[in-house]
C-alpha atoms as a PDB file:
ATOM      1  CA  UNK A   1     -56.612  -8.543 -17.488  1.00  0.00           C
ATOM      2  CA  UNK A   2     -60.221  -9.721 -18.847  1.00  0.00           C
ATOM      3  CA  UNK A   3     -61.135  -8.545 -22.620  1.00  0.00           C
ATOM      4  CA  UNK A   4     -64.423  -8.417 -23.354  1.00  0.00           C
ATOM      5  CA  UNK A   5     -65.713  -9.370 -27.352  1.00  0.00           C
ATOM      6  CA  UNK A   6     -67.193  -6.104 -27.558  1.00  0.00           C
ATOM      7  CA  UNK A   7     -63.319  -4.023 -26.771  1.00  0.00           C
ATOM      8  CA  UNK A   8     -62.046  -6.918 -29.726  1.00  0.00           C
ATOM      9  CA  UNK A   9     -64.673  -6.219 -31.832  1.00  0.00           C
ATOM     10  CA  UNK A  10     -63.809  -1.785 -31.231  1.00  0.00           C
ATOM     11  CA  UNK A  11     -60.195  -2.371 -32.056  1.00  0.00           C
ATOM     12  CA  UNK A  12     -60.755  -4.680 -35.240  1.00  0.00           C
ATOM     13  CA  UNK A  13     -63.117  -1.878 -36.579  1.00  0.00           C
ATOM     14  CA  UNK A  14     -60.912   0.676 -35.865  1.00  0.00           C
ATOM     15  CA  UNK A  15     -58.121  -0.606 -37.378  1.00  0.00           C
ATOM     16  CA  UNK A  16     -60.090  -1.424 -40.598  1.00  0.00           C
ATOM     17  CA  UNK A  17     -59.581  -5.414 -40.225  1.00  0.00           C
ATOM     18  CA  UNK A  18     -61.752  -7.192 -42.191  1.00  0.00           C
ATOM     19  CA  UNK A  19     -64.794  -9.281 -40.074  1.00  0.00           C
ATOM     20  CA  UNK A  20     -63.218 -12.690 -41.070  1.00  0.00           C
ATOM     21  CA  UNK A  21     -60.401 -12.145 -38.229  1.00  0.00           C
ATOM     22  CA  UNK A  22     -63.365 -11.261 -35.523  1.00  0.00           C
ATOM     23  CA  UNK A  23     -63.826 -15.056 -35.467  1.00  0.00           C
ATOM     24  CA  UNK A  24     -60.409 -15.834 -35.392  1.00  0.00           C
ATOM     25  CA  UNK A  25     -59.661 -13.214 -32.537  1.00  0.00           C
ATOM     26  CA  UNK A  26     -63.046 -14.639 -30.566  1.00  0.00           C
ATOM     27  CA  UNK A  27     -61.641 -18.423 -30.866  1.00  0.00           C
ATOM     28  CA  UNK A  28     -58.077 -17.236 -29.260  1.00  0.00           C
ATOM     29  CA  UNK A  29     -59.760 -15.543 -26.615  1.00  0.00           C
ATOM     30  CA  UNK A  30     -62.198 -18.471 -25.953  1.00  0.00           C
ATOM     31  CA  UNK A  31     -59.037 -20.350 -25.756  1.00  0.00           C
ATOM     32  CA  UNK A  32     -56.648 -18.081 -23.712  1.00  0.00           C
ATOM     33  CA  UNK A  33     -60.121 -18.129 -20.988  1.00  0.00           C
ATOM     34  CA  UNK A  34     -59.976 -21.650 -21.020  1.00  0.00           C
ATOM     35  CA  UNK A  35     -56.471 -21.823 -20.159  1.00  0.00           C
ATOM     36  CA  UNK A  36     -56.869 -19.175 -17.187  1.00  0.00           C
ATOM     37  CA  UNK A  37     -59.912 -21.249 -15.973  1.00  0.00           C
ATOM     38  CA  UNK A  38     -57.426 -24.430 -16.121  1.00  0.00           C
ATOM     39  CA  UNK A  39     -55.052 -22.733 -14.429  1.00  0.00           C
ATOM     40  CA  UNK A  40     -56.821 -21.915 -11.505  1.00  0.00           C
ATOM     41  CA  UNK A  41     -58.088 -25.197 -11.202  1.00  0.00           C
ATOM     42  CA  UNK A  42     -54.264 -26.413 -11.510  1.00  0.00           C
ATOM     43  CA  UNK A  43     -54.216 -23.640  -8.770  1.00  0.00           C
ATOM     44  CA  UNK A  44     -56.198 -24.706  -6.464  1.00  0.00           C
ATOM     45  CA  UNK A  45     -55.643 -28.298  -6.789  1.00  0.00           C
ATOM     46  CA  UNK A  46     -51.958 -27.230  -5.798  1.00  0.00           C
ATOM     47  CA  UNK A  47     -52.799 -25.546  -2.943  1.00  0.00           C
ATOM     48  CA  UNK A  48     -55.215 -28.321  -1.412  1.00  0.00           C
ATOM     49  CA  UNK A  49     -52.546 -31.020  -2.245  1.00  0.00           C
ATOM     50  CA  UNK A  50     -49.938 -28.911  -0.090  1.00  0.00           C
ATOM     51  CA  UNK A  51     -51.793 -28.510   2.546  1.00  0.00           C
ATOM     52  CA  UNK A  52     -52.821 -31.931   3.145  1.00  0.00           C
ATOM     53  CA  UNK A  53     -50.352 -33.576   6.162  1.00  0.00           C
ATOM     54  CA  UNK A  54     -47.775 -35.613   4.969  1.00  0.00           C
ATOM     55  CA  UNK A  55     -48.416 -37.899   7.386  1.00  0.00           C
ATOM     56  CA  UNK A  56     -51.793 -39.229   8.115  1.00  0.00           C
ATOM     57  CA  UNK A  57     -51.720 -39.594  11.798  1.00  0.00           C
ATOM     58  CA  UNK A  58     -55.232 -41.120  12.552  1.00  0.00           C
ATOM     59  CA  UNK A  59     -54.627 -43.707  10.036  1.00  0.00           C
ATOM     60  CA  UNK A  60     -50.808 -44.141  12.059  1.00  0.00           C
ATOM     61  CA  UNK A  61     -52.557 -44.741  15.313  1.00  0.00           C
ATOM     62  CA  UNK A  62     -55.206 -46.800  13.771  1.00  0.00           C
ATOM     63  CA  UNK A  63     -52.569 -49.352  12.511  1.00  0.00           C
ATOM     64  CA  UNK A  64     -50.333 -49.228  15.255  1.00  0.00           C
ATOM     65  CA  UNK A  65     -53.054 -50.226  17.830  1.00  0.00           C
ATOM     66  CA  UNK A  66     -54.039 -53.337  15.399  1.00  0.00           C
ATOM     67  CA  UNK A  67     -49.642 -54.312  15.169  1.00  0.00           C
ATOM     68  CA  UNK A  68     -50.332 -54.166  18.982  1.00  0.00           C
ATOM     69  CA  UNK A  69     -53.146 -56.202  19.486  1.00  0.00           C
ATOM     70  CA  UNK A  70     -51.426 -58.569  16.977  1.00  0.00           C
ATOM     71  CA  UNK A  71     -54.866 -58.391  14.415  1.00  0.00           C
ATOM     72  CA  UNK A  72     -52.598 -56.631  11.795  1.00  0.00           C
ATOM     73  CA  UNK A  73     -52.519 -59.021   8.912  1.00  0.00           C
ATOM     74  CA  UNK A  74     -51.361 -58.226   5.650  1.00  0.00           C
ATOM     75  CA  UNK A  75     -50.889 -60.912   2.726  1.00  0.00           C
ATOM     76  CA  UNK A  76     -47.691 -61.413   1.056  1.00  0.00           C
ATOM     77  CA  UNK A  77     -49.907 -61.082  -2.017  1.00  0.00           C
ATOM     78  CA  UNK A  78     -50.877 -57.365  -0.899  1.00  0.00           C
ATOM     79  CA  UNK A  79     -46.870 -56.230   0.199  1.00  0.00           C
ATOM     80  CA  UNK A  80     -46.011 -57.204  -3.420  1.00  0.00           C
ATOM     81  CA  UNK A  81     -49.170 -55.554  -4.796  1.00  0.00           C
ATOM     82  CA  UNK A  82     -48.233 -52.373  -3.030  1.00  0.00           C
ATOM     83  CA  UNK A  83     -44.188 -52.696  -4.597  1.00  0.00           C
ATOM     84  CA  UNK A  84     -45.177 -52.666  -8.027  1.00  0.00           C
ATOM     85  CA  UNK A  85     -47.295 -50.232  -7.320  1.00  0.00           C
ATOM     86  CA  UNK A  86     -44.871 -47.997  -5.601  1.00  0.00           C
ATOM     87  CA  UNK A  87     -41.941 -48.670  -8.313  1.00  0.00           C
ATOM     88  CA  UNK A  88     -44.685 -48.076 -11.499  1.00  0.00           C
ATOM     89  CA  UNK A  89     -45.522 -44.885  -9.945  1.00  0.00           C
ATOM     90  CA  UNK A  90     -42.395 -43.814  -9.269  1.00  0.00           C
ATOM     91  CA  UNK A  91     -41.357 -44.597 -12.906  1.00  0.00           C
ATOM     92  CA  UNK A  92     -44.199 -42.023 -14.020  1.00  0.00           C
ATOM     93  CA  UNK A  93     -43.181 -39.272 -11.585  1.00  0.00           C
END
């Protein structure tokens, strides 16, 4: 449910509030919009990340063609690169 400044504004005259909690009310509803707008990013995000394959099955092929032609080459530097990658990231999760 969506409400508008002018339907704040109605109830805090109605009620006899003084105008000094007008501003207070807009900056809460300012905020709670920015939180709904984060959420659907969060959302969305969610969804696209979910629906990507957990496997990546061109990039599969693609390397397992190269291990068969023997022109898959990967530095000892890079394996141990890609660890501590692996084992800082999984620290974080």
């Amino acid at each position: 449910m969506k409400v508008s400044m002018e339907q704040v504004k109605r109830v805090l005259e109605r009620h006899g509030r003084p105008k000094t909690d007008l501003s207070e009310a807009a900056r809460l509803l300012d905020k709670d919009h920015q939180v709904s707008d984060q959420s659907k990013l969060i959302r969305k995000v969610r969804h696209e990340v979910m629906a990507m394959p957990e496997v990546r099955a061109e990039l599969v092929a693609e390397l397992k063609a190269r291990i068969e032609r023997g022109e898959y080459q990967v530095s000892s530097e890079d394996i141990v690169d890609s660890m501590i990658r692996r084992a800082i990231a999984d620290r974080i999760e």
